[in-house]
N, C-alpha and C. Protein backbone atom coordinates (compact mmCIF):
# COMPACT_ATOMS: atom_id res chain seq x y z
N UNK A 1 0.82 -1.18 0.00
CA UNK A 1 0.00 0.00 0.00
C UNK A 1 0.87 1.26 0.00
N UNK A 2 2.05 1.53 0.64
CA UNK A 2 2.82 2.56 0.98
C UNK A 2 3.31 2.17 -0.52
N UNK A 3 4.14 1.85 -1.38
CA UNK A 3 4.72 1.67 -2.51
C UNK A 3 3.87 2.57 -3.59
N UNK A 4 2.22 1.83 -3.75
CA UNK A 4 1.38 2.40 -4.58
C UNK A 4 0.87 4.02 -4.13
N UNK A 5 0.81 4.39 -2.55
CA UNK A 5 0.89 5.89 -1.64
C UNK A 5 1.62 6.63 -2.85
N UNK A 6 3.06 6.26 -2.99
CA UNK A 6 4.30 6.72 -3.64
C UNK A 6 4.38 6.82 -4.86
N UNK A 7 3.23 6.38 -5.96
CA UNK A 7 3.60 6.66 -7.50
C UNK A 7 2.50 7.91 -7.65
N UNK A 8 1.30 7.86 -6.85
CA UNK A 8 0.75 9.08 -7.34
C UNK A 8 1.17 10.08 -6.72
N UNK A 9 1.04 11.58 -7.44
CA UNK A 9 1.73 12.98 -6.63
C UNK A 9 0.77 13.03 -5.80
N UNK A 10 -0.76 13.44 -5.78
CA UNK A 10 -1.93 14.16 -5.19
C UNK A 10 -2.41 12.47 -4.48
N UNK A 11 -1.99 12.10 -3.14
CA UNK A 11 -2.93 11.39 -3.13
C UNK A 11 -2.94 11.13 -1.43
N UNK A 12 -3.82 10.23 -0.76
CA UNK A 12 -4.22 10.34 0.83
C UNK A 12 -3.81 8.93 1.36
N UNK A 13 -2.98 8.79 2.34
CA UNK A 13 -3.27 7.38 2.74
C UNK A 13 -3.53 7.67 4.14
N UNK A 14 -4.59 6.61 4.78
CA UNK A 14 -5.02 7.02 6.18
C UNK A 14 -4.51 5.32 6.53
N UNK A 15 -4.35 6.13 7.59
CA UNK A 15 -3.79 4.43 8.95
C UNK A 15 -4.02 4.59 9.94
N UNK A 16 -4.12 3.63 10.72
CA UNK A 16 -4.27 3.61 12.22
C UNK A 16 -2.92 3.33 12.83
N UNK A 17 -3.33 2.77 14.17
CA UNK A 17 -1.80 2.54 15.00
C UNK A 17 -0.93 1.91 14.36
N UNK A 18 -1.37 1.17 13.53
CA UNK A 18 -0.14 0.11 12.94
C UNK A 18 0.83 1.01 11.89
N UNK A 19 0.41 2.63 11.73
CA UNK A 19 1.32 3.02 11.23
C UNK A 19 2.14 4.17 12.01
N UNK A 20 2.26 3.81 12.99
CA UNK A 20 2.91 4.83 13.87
C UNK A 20 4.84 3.51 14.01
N UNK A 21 4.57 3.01 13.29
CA UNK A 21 5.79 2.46 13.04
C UNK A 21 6.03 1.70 11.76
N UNK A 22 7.84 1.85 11.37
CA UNK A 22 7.60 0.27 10.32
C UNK A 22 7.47 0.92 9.03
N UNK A 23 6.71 2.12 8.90
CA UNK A 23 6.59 2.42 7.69
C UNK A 23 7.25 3.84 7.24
N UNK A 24 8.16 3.91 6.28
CA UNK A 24 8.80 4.42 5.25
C UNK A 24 9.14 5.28 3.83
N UNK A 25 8.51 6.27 4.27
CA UNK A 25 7.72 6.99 2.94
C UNK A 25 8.93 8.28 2.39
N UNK A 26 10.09 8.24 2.25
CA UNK A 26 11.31 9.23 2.60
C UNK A 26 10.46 10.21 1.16
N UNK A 27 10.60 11.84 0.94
CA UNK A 27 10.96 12.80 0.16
C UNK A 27 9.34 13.71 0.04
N UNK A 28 8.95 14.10 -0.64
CA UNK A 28 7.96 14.75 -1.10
C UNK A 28 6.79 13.84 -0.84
N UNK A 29 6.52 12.73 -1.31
CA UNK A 29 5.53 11.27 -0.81
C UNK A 29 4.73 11.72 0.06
N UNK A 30 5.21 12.12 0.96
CA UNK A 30 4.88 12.38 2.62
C UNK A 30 5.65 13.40 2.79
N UNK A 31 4.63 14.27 2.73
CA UNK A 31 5.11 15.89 3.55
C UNK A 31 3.80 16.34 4.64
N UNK A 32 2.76 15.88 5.19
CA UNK A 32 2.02 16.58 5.69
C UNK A 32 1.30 15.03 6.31
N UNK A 33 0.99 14.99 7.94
CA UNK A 33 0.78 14.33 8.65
C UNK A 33 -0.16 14.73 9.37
N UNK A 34 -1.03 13.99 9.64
CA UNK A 34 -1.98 14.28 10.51
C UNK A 34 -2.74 13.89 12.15
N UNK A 35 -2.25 13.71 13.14
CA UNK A 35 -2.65 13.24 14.60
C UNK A 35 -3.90 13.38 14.87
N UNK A 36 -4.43 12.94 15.07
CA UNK A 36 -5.83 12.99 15.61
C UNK A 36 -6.23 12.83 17.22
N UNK A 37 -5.45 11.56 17.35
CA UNK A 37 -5.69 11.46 19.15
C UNK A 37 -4.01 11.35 19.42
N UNK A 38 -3.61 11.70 20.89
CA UNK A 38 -2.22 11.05 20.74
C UNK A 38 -2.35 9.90 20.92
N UNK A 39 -1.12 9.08 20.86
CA UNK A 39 -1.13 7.68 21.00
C UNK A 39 -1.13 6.78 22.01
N UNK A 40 -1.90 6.90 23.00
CA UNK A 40 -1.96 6.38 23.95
C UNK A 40 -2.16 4.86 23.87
N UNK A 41 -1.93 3.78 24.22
CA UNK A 41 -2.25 2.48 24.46
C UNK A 41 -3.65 2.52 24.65
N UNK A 42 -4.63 1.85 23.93
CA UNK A 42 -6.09 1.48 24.44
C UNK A 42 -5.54 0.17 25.72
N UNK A 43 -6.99 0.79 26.93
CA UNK A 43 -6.71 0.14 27.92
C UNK A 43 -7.04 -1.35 27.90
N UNK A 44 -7.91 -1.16 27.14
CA UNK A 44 -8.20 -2.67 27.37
C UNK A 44 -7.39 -3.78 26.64
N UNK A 45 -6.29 -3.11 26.04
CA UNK A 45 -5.09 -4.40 25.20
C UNK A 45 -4.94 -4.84 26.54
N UNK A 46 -4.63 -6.29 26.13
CA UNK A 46 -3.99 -7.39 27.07
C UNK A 46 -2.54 -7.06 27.99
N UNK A 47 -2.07 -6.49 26.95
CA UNK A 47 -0.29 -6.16 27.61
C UNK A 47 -0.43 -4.88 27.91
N UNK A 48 -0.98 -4.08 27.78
CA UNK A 48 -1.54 -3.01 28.63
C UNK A 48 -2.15 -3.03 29.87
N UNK A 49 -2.82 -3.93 30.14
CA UNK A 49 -3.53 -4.18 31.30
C UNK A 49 -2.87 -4.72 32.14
N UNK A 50 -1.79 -5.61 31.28
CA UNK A 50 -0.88 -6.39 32.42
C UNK A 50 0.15 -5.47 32.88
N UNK A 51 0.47 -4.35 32.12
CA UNK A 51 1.70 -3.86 32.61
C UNK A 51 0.80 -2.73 33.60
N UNK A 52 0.25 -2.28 33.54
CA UNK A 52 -0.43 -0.80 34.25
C UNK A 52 -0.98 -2.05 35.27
N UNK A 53 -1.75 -3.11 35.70
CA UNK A 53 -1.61 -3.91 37.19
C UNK A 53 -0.08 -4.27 37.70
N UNK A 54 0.70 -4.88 36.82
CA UNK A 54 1.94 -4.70 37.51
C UNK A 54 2.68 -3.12 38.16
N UNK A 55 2.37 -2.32 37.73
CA UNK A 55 2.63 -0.98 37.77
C UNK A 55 1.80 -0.59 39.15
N UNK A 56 0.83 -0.92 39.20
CA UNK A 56 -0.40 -0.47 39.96
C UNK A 56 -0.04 -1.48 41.80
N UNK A 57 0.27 -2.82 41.57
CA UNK A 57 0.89 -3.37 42.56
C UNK A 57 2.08 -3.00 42.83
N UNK A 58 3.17 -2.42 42.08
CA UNK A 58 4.40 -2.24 42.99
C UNK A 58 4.38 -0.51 43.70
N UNK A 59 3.16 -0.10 43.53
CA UNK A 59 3.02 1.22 44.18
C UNK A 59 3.39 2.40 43.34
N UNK A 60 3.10 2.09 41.98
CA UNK A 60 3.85 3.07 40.77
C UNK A 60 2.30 3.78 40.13
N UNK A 61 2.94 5.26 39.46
CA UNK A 61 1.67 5.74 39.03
C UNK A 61 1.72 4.81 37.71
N UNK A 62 0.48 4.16 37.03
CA UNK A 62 0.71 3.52 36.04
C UNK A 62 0.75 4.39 34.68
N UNK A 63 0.16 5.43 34.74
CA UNK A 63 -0.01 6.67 33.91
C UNK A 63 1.67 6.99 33.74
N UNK A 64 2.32 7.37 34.55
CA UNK A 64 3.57 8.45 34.48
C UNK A 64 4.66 7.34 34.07
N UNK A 65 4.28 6.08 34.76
CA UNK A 65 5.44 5.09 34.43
C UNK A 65 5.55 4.06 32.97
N UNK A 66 4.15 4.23 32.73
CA UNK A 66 3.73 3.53 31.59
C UNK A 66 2.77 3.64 30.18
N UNK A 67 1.81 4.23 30.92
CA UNK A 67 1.22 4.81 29.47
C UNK A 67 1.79 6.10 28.86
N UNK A 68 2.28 7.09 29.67
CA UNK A 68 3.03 7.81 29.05
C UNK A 68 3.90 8.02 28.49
N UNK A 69 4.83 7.31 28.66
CA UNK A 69 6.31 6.60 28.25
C UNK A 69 5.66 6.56 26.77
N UNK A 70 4.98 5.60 26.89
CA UNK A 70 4.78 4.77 25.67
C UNK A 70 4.21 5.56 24.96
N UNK A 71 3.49 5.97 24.94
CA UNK A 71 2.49 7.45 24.29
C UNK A 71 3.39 8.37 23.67
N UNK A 72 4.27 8.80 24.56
CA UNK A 72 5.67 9.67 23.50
C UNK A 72 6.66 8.72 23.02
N UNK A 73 7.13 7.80 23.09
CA UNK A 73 7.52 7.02 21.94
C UNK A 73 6.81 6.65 20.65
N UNK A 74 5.37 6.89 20.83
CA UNK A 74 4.64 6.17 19.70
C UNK A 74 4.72 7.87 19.02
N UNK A 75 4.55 8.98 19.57
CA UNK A 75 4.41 10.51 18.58
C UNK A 75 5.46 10.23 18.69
N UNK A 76 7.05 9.94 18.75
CA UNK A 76 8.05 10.12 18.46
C UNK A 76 8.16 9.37 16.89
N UNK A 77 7.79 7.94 16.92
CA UNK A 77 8.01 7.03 16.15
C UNK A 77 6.89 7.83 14.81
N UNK A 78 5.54 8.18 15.19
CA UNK A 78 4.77 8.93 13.89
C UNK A 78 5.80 10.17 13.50
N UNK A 79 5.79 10.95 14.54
CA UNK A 79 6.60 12.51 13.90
C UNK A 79 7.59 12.31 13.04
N UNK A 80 8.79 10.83 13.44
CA UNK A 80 9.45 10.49 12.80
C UNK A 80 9.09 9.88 11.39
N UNK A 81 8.01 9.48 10.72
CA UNK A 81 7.24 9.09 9.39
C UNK A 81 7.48 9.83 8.72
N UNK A 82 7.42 11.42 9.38
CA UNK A 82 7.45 12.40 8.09
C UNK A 82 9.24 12.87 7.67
N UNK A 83 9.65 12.81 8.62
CA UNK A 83 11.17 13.56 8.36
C UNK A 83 12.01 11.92 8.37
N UNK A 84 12.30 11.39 6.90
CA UNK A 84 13.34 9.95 6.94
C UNK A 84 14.93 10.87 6.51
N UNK A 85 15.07 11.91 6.16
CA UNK A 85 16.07 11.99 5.35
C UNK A 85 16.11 13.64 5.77
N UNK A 86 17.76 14.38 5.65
CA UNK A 86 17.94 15.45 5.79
C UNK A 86 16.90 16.21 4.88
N UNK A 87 16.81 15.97 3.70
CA UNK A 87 16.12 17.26 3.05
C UNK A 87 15.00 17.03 2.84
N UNK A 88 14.19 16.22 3.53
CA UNK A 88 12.49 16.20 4.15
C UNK A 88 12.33 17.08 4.71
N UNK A 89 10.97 17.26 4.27
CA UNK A 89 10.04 18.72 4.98
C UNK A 89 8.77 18.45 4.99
N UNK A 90 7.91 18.87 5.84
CA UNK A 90 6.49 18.66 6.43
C UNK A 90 6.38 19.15 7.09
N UNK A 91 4.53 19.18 7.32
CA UNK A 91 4.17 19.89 8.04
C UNK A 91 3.11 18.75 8.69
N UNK A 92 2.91 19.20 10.69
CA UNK A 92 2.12 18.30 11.40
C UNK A 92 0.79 18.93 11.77
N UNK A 93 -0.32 18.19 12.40
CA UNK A 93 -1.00 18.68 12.73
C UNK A 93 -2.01 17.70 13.49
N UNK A 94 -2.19 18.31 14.80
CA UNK A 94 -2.24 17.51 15.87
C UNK A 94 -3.45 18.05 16.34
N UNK A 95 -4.73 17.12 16.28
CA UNK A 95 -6.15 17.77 16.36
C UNK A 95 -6.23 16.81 18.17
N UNK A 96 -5.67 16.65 19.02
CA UNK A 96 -5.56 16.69 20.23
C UNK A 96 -4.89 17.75 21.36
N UNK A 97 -6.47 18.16 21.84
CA UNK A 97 -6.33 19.27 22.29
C UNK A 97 -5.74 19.12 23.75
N UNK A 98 -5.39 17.81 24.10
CA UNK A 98 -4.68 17.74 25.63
C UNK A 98 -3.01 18.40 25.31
N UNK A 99 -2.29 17.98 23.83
CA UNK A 99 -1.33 18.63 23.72
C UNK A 99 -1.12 20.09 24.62
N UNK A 100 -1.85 20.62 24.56
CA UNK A 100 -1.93 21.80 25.11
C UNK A 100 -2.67 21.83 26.59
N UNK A 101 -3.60 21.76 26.48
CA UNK A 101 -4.70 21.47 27.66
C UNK A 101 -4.37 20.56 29.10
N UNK A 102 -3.22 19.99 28.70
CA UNK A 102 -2.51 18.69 29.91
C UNK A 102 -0.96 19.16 30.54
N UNK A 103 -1.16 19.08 31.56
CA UNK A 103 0.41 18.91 31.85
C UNK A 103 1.37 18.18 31.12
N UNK A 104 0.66 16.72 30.57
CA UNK A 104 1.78 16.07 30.29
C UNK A 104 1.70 16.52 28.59
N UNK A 105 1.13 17.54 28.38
CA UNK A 105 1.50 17.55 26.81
C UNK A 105 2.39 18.46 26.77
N UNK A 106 3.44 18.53 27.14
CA UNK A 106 4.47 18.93 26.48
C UNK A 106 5.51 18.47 27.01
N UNK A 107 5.22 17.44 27.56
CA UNK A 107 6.51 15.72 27.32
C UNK A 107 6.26 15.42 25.66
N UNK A 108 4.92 15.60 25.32
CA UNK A 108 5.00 14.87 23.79
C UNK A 108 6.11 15.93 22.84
N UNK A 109 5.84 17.35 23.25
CA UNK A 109 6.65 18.16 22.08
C UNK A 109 8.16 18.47 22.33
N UNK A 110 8.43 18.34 23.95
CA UNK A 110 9.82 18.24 24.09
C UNK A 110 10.32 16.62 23.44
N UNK A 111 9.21 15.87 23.20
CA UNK A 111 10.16 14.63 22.94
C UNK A 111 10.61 14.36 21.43
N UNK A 112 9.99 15.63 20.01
CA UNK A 112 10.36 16.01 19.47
C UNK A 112 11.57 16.90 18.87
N UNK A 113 12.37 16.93 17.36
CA UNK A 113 12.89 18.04 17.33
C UNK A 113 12.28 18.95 17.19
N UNK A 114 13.36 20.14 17.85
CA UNK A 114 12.64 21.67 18.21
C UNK A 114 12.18 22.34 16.55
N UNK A 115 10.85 22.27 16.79
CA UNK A 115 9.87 22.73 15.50
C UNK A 115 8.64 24.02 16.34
N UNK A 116 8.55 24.93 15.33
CA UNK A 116 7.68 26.08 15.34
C UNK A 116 6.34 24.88 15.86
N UNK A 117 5.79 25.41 17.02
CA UNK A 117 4.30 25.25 17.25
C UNK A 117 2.85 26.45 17.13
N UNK A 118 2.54 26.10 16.43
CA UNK A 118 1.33 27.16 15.86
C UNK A 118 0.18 26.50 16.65
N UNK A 119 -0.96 27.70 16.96
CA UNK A 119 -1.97 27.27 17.75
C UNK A 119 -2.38 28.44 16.69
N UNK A 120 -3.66 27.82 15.93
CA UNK A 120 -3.92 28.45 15.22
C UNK A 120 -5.59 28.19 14.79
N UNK A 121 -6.73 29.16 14.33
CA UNK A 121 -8.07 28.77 13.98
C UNK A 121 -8.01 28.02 12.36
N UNK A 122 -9.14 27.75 12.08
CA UNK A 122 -9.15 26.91 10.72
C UNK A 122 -8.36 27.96 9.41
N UNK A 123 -9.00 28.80 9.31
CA UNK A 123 -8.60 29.83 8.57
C UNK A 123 -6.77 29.64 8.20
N UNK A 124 -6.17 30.47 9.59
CA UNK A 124 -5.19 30.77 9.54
C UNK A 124 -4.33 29.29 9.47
N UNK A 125 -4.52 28.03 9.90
CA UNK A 125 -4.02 26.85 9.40
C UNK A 125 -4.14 26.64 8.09
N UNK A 126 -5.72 26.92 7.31
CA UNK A 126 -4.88 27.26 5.82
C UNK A 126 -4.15 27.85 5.26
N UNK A 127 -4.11 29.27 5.57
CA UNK A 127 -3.00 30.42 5.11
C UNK A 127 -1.59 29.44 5.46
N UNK A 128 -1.44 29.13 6.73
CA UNK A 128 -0.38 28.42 6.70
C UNK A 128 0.38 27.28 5.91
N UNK A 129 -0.40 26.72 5.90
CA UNK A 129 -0.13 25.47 4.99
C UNK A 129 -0.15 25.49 3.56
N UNK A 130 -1.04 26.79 3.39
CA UNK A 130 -0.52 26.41 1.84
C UNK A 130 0.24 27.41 1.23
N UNK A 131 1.15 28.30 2.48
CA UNK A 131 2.11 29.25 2.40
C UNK A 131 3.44 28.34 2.24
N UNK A 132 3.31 27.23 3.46
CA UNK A 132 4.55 26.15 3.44
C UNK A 132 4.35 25.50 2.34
N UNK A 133 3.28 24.87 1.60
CA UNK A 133 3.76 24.53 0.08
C UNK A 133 4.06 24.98 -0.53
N UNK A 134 4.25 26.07 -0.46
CA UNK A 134 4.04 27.35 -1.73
C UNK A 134 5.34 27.70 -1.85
N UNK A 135 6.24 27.25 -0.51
CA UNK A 135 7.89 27.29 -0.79
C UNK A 135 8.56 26.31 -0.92
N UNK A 136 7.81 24.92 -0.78
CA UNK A 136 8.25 23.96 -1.20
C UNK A 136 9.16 23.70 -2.24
């Protein structure tokens, strides 16, 4: 699917978790990414549950020690989708409003490289974006 992503110029591929790793799209292909929720572990996976009760019995927050961890490795591993190669360029956009709204959202953007963060209305996210293509 990512191969065929790559022969057309104009085109969309949507994924779920399974592409927050593994996959490989280096140059123009992929310039513009989109987040929707961060990546938190759903609770009810099996190895989730087991690790946040192990977490939960040795007197640990299971949140700070474990789902979070993992949560910024997984936006580390997506953010990383868009930039494979020095002269990659993109642009992100992260429709989770705890980024901002949470204490712990900005473990997710320090766990990034240091990139311009825009907080911006619909409008002015277009002006933006299609100012950054426009120097592409």
């Amino acid at each position: 699917m990512a191969k065929q992503f790559q022969v057309f110029q104009k085109s969309i591929l949507l994924g779920t978790s399974s592409f927050w790793e593994g996959i490989d799209i280096p140059g123009k292909a992929l310039s513009c990414l989109a987040i929707v929720r961060l990546p938190f572990v759903p609770l009810d996976d099996p190895y989730a549950k087991a690790q946040i009760s192990l977490r939960k019995e040795r007197g640990e927050n299971a949140f700070q020690t474990y789902s979070l961890p993992e949560a910024i490795l997984r936006f580390k591993q997506g953010f990383g989708r868009l930039i494979r190669r020095e002269t990659d360029r993109g642009i992100v956009f992260v429709f989770d409003s705890r980024l901002e709204t949470t204490k712990f959202g900005k473990a997710f953007l320090t766990s990034i490289p240091q990139t311009p963060v825009i907080t911006a209305d619909e409008e002015e996210i277009l002006t933006i974006t299609e100012s950054f293509f426009k120097d592409s």
